[in-house]
N, C-alpha and C. Protein backbone atom coordinates (compact mmCIF):
# COMPACT_ATOMS: atom_id res chain seq x y z
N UNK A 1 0.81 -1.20 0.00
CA UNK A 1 0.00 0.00 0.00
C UNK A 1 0.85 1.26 0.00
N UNK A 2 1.65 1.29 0.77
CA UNK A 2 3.12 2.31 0.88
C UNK A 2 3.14 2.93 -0.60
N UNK A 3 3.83 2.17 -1.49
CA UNK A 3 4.23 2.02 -2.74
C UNK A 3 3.19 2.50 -3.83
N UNK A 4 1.35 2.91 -3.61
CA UNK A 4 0.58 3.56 -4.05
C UNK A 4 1.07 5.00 -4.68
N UNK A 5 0.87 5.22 -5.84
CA UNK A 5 0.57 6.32 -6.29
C UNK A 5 0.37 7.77 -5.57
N UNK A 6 1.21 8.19 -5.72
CA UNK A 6 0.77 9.82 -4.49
C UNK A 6 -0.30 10.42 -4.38
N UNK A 7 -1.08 10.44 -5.18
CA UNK A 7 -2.66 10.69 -5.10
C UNK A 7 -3.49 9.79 -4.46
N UNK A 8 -3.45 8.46 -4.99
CA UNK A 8 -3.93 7.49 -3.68
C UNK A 8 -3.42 6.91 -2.55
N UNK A 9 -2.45 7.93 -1.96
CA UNK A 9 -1.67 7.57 -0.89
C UNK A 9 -1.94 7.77 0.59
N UNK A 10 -3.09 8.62 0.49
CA UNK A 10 -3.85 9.17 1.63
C UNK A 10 -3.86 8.27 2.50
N UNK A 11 -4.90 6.98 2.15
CA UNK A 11 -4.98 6.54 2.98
C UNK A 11 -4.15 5.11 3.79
N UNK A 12 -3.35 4.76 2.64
CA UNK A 12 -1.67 3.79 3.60
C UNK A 12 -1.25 4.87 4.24
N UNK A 13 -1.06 5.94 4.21
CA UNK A 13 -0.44 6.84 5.04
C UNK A 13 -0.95 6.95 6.52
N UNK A 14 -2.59 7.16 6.66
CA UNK A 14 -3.01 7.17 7.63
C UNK A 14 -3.06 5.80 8.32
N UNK A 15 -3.29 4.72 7.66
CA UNK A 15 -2.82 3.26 8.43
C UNK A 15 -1.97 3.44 8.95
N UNK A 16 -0.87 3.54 8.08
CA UNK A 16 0.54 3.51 8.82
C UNK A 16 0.64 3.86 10.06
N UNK A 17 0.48 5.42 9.67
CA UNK A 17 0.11 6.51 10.95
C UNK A 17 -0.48 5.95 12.19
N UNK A 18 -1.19 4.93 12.16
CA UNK A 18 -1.81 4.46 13.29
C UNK A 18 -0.78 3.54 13.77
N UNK A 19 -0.57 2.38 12.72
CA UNK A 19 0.68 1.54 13.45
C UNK A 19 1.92 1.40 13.80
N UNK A 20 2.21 2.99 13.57
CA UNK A 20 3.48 3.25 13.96
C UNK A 20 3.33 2.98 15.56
N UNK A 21 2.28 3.06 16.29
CA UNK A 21 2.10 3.68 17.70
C UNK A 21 2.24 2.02 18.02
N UNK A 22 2.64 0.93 17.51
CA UNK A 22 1.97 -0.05 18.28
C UNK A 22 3.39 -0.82 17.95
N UNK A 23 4.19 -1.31 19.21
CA UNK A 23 5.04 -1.97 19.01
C UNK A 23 5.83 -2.77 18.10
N UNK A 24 4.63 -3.73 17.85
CA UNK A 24 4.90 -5.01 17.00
C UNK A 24 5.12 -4.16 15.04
N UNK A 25 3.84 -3.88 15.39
CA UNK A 25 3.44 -3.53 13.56
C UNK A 25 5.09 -2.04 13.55
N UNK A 26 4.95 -1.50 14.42
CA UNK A 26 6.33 -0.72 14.07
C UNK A 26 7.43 -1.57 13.62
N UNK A 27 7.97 -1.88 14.49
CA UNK A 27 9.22 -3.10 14.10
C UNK A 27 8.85 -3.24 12.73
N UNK A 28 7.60 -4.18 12.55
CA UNK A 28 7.83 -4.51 10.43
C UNK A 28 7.81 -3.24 9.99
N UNK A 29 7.16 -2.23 10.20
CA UNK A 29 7.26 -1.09 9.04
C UNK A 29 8.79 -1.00 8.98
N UNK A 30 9.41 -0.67 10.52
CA UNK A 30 11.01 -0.46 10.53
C UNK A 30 11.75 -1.11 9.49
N UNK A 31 11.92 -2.33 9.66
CA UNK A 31 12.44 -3.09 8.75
C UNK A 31 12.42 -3.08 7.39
N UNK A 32 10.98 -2.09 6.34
CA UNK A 32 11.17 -2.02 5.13
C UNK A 32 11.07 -0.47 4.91
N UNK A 33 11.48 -0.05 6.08
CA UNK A 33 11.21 1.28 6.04
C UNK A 33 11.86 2.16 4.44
N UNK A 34 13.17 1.69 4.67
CA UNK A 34 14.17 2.02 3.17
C UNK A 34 14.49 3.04 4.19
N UNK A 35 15.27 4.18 2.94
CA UNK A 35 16.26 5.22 3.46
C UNK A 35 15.58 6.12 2.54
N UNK A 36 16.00 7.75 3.33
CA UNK A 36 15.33 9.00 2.35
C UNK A 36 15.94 9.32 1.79
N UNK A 37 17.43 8.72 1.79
CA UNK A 37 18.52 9.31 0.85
C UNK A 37 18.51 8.49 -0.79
N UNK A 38 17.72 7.35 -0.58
CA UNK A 38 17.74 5.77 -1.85
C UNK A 38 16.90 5.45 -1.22
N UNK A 39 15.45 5.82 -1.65
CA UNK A 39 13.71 5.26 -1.21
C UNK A 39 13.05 4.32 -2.05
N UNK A 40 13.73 4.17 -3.37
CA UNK A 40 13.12 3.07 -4.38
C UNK A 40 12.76 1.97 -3.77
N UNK A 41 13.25 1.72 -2.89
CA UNK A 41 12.46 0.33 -2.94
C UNK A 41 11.27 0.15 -2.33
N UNK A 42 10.29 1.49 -1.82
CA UNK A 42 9.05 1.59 -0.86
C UNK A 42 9.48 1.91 -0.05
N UNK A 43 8.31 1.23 1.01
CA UNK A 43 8.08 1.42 2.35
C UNK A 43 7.95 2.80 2.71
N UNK A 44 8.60 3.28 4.28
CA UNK A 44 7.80 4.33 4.81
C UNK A 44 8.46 5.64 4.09
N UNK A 45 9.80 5.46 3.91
CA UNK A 45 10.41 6.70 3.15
C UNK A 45 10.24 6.93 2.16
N UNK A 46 9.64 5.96 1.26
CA UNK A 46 9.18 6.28 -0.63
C UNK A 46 8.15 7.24 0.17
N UNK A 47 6.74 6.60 0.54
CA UNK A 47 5.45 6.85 0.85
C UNK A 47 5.61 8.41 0.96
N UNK A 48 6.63 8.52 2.08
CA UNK A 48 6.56 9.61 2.61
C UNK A 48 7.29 11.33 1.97
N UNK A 49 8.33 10.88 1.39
CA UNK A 49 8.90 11.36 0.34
C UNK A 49 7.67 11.49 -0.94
N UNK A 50 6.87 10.79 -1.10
CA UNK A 50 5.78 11.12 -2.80
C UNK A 50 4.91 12.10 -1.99
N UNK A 51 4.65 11.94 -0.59
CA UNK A 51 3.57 13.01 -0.29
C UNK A 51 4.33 14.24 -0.23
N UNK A 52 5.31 14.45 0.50
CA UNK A 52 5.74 15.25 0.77
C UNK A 52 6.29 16.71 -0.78
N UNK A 53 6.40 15.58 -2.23
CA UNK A 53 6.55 16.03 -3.32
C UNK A 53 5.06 16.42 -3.78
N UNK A 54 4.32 15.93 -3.33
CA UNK A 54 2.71 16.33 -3.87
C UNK A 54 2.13 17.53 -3.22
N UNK A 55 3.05 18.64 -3.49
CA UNK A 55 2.27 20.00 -3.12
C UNK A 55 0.76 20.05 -3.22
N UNK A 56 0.07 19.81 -3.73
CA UNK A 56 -1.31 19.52 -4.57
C UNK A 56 -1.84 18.87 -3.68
N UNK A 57 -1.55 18.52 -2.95
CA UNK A 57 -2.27 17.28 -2.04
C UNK A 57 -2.24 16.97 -0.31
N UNK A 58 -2.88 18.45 0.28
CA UNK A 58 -2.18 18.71 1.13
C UNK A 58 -2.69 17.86 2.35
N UNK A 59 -3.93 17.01 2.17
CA UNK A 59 -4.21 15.30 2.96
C UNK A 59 -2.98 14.98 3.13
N UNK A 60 -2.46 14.74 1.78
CA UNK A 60 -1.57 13.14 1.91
C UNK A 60 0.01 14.12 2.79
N UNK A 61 0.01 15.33 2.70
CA UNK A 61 1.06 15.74 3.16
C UNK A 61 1.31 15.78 4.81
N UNK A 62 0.01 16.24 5.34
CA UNK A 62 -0.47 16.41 6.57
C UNK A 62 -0.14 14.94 7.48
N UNK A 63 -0.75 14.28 6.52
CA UNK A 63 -0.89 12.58 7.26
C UNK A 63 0.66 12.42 7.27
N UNK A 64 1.29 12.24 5.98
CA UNK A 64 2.67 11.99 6.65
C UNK A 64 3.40 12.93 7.76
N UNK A 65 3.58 13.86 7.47
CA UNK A 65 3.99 14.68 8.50
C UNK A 65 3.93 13.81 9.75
N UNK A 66 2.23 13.67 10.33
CA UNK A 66 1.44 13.10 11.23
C UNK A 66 2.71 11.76 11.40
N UNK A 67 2.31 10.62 10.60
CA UNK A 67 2.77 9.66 10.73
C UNK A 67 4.64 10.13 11.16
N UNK A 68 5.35 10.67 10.30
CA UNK A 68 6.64 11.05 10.93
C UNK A 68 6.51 11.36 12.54
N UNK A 69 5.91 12.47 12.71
CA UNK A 69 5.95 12.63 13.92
C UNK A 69 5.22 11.27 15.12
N UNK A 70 4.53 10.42 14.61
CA UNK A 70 4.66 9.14 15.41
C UNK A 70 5.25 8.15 15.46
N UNK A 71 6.06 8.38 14.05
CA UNK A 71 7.54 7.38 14.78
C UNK A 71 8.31 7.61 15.89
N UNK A 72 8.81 9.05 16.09
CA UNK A 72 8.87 8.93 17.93
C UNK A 72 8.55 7.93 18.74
N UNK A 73 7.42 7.93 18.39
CA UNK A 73 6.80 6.93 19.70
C UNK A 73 7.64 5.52 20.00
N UNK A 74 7.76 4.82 19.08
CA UNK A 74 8.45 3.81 19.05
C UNK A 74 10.10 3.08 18.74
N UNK A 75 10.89 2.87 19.55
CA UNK A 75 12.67 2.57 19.20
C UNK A 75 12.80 2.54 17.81
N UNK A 76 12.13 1.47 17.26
CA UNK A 76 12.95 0.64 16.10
C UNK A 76 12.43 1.83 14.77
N UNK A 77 11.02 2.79 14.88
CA UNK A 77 10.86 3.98 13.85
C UNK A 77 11.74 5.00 14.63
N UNK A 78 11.51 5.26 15.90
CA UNK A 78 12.66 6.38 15.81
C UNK A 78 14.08 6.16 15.51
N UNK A 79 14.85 5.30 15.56
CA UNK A 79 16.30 4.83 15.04
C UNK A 79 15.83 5.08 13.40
N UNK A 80 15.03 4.77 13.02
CA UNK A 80 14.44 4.97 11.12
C UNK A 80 14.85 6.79 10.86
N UNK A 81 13.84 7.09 11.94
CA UNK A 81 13.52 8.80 12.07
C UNK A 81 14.95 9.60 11.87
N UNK A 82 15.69 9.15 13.21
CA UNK A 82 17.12 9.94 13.40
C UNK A 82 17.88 9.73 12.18
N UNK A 83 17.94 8.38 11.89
CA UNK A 83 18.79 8.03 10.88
C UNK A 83 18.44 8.70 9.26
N UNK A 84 17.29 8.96 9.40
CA UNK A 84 16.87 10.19 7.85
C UNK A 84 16.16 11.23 7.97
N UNK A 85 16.71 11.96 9.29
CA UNK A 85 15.96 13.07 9.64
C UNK A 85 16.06 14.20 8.43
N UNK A 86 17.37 14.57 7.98
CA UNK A 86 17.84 15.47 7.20
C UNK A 86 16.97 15.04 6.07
N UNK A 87 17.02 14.10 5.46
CA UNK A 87 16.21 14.04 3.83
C UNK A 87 14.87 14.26 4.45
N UNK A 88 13.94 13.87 5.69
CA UNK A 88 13.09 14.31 5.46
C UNK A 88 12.12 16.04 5.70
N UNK A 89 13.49 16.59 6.84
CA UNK A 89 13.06 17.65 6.82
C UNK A 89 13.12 18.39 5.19
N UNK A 90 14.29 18.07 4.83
CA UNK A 90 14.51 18.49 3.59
C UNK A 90 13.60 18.63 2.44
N UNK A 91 12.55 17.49 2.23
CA UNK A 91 11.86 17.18 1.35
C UNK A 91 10.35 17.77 1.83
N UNK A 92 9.95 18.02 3.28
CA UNK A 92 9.18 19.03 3.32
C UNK A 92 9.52 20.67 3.71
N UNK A 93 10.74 21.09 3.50
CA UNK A 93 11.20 22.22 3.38
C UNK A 93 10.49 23.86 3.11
N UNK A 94 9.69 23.03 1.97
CA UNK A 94 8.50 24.51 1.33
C UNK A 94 6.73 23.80 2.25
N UNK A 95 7.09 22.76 2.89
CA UNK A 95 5.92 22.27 2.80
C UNK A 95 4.55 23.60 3.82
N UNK A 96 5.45 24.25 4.51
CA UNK A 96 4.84 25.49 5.21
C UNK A 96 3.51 26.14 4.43
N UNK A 97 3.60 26.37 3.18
CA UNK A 97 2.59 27.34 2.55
C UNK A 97 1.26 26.27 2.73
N UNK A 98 1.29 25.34 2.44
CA UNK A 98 0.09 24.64 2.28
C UNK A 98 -1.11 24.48 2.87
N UNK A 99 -0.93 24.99 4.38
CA UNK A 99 -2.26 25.40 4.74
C UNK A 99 -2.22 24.62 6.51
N UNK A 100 -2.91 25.56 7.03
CA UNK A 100 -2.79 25.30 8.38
C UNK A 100 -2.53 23.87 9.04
N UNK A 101 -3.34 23.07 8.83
CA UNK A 101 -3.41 21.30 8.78
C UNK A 101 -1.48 20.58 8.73
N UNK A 102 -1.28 21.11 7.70
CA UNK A 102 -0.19 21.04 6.91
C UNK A 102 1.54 21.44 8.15
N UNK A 103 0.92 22.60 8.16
CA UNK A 103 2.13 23.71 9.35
C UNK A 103 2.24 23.07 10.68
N UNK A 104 0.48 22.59 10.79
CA UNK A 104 0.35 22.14 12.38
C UNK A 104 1.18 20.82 12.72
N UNK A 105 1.04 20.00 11.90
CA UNK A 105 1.53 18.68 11.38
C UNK A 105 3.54 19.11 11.29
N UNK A 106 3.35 19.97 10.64
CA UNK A 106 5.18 20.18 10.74
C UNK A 106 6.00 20.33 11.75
N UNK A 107 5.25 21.59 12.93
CA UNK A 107 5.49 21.99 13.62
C UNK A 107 5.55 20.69 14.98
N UNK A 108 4.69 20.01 14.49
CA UNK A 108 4.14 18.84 15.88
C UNK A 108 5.75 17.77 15.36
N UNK A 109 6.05 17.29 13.91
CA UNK A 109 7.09 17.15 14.07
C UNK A 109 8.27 17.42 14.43
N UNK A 110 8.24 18.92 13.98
CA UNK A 110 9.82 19.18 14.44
C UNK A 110 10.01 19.52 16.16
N UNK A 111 8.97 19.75 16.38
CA UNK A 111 8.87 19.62 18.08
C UNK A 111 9.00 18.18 18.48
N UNK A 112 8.51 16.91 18.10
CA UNK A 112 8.94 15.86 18.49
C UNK A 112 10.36 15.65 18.25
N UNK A 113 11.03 15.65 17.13
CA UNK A 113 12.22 15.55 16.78
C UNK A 113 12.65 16.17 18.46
N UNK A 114 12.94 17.34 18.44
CA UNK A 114 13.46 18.68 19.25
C UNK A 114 13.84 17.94 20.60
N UNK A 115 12.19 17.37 21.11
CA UNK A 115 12.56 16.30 22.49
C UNK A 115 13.38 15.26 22.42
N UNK A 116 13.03 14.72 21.24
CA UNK A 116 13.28 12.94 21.13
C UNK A 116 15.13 13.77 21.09
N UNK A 117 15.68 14.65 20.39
CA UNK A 117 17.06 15.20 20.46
C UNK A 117 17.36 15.61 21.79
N UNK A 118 16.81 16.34 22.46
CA UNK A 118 17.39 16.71 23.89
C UNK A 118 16.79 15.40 24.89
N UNK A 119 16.20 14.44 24.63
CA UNK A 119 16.39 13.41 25.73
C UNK A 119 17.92 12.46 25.29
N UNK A 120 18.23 12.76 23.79
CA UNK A 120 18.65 11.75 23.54
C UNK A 120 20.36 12.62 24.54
N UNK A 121 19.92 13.52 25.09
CA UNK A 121 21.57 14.16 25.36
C UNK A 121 22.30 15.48 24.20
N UNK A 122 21.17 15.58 23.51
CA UNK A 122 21.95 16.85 22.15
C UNK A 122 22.18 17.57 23.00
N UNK A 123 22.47 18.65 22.28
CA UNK A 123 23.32 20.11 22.77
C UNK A 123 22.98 20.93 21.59
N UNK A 124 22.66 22.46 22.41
CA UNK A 124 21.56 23.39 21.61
C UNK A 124 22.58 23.33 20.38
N UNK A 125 23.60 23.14 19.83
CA UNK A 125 24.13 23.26 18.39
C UNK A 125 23.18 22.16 18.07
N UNK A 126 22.81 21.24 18.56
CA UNK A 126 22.52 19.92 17.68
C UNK A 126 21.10 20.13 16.98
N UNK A 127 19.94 21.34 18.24
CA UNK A 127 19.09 21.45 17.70
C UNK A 127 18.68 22.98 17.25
N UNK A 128 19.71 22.95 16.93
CA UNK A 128 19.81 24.20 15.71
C UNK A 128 18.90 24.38 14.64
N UNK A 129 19.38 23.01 13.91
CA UNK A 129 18.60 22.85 12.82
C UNK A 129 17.19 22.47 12.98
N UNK A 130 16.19 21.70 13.83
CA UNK A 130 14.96 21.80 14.25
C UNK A 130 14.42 23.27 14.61
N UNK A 131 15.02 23.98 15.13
CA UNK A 131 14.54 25.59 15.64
C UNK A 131 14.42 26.05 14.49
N UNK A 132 15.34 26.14 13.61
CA UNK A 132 15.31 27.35 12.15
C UNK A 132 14.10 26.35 10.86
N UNK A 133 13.55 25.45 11.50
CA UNK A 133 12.39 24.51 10.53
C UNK A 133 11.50 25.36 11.45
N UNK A 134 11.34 25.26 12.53
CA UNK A 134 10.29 25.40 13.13
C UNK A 134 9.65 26.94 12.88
N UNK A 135 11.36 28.06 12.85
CA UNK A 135 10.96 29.43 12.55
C UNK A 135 10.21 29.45 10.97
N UNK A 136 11.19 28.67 10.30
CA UNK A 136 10.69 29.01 8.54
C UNK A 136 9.16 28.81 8.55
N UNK A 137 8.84 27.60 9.33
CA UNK A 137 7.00 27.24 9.11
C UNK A 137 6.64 27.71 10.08
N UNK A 138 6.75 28.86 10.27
CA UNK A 138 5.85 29.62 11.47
C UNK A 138 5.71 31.01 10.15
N UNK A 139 6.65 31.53 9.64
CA UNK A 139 6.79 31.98 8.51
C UNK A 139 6.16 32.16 7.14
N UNK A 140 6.02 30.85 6.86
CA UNK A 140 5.32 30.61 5.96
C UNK A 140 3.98 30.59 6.15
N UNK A 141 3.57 30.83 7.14
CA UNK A 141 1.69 31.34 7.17
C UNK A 141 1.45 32.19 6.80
N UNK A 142 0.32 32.20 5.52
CA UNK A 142 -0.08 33.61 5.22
C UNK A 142 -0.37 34.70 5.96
N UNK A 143 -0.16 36.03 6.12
CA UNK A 143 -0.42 36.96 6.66
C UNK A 143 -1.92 37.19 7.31
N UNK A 144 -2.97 36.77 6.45
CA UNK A 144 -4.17 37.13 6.90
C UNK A 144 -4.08 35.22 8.05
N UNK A 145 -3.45 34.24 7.80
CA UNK A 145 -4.12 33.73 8.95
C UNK A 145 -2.93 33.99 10.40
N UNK A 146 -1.79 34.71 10.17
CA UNK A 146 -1.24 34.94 11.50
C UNK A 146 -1.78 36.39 12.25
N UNK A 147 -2.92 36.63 11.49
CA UNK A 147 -3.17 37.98 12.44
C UNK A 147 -2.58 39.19 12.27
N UNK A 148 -2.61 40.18 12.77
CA UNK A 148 -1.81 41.32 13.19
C UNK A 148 -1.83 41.75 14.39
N UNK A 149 -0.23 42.05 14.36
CA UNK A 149 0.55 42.53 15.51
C UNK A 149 0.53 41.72 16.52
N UNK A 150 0.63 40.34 16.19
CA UNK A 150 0.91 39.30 17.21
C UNK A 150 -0.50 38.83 17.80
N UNK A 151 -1.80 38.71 17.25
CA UNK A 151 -3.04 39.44 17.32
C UNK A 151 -3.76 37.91 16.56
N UNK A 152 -4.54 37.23 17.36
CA UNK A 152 -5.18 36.44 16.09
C UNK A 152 -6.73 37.18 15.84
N UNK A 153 -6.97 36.16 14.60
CA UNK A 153 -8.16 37.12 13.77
C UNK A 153 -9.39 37.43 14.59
N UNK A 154 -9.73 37.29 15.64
CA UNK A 154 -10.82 37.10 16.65
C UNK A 154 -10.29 38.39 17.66
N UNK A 155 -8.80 38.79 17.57
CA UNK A 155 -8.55 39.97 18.26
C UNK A 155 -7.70 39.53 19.53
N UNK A 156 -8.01 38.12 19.98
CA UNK A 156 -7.49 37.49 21.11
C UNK A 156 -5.46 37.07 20.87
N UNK A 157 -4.88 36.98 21.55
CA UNK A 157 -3.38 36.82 21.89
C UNK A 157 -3.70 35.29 21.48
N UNK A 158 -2.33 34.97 20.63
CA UNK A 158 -2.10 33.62 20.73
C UNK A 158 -2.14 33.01 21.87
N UNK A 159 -2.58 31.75 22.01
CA UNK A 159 -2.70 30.67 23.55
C UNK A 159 -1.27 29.79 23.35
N UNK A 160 -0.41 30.05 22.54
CA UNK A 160 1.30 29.39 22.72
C UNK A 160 2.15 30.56 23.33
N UNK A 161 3.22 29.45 24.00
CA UNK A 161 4.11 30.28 24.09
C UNK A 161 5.68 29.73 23.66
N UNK A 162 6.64 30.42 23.37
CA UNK A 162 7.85 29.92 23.21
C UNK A 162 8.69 28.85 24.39
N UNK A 163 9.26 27.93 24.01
CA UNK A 163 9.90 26.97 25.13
C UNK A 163 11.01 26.77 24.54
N UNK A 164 12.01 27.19 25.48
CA UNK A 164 13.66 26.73 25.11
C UNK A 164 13.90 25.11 25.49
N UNK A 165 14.73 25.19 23.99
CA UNK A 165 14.96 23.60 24.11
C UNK A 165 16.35 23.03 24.47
């Protein structure tokens, strides 16, 4: 299902997404996961890599995102995760414009990354590069949906706040 067409990828994505969270079924995804650097052969890094190229399709982008950020959850996807973090931030890079769903989903990753890096023992050089993803897609929200003057559209103060990592 992985290996589907990027348009009908929606929904292996969201399977996945679910069984990343569950011990057993992680481990097999792990195992055919592939690499983001050489993804031909399927599994979770093709999948995730075709959504992530399908600007057009901002479901299938969201869900992966989603699904990335629940490999965390589990050893054998996060060892997957760390080990191709760079190709995949990389490959959703512009993915910011696409629409709130999209940003929320990015942001929820690169904040998992951020922990899963400072439990692992990083050091703020290490999460350098998670902070300046996190600024660019905070960035990339259109103007009319970040409000003005720090201001959301209802007039009310954002309910986040910044946390050093």
């Amino acid at each position: 299902m992985l290996s589907w067409p990027p348009a009908q990828l929606f929904p292996a994505l969201d399977l996945a997404r679910c069984l990343a969270l569950e011990p057993g079924a992680a481990a097999a995804l792990a195992e055919s996961a592939g690499s983001a650097a050489q993804p031909g052969a399927g599994g979770v890094s093709l999948a995730v890599l075709q959504a992530a190229g399908d600007r057009g399709n901002a479901a299938a982008q969201q869900t992966a995102l989603r699904l990335a950020a629940n490999c965390v959850k589990q050893p054998p996807l996060r060892a997957w995760l760390a080990a191709n973090r760079g190709g995949l931030l990389d490959a959703f890079a512009g993915a910011g414009g696409s629409g709130k769903g999209v940003r929320s989903s990015l942001a929820t990753l690169l904040l998992n990354l951020a922990i899963d890096l400072r439990a692992g023992g990083a050091s703020s050089a290490d999460l350098a590069e998670p902070k300046m993803q996190v600024g660019a897609s905070c960035q990339a929200a259109p103007a009319a949906e970040r409000g003005r003057g720090g201001r959301c559209q209802n007039g009310s103060r954002p309910q986040c706040r910044a946390v050093r990592l």
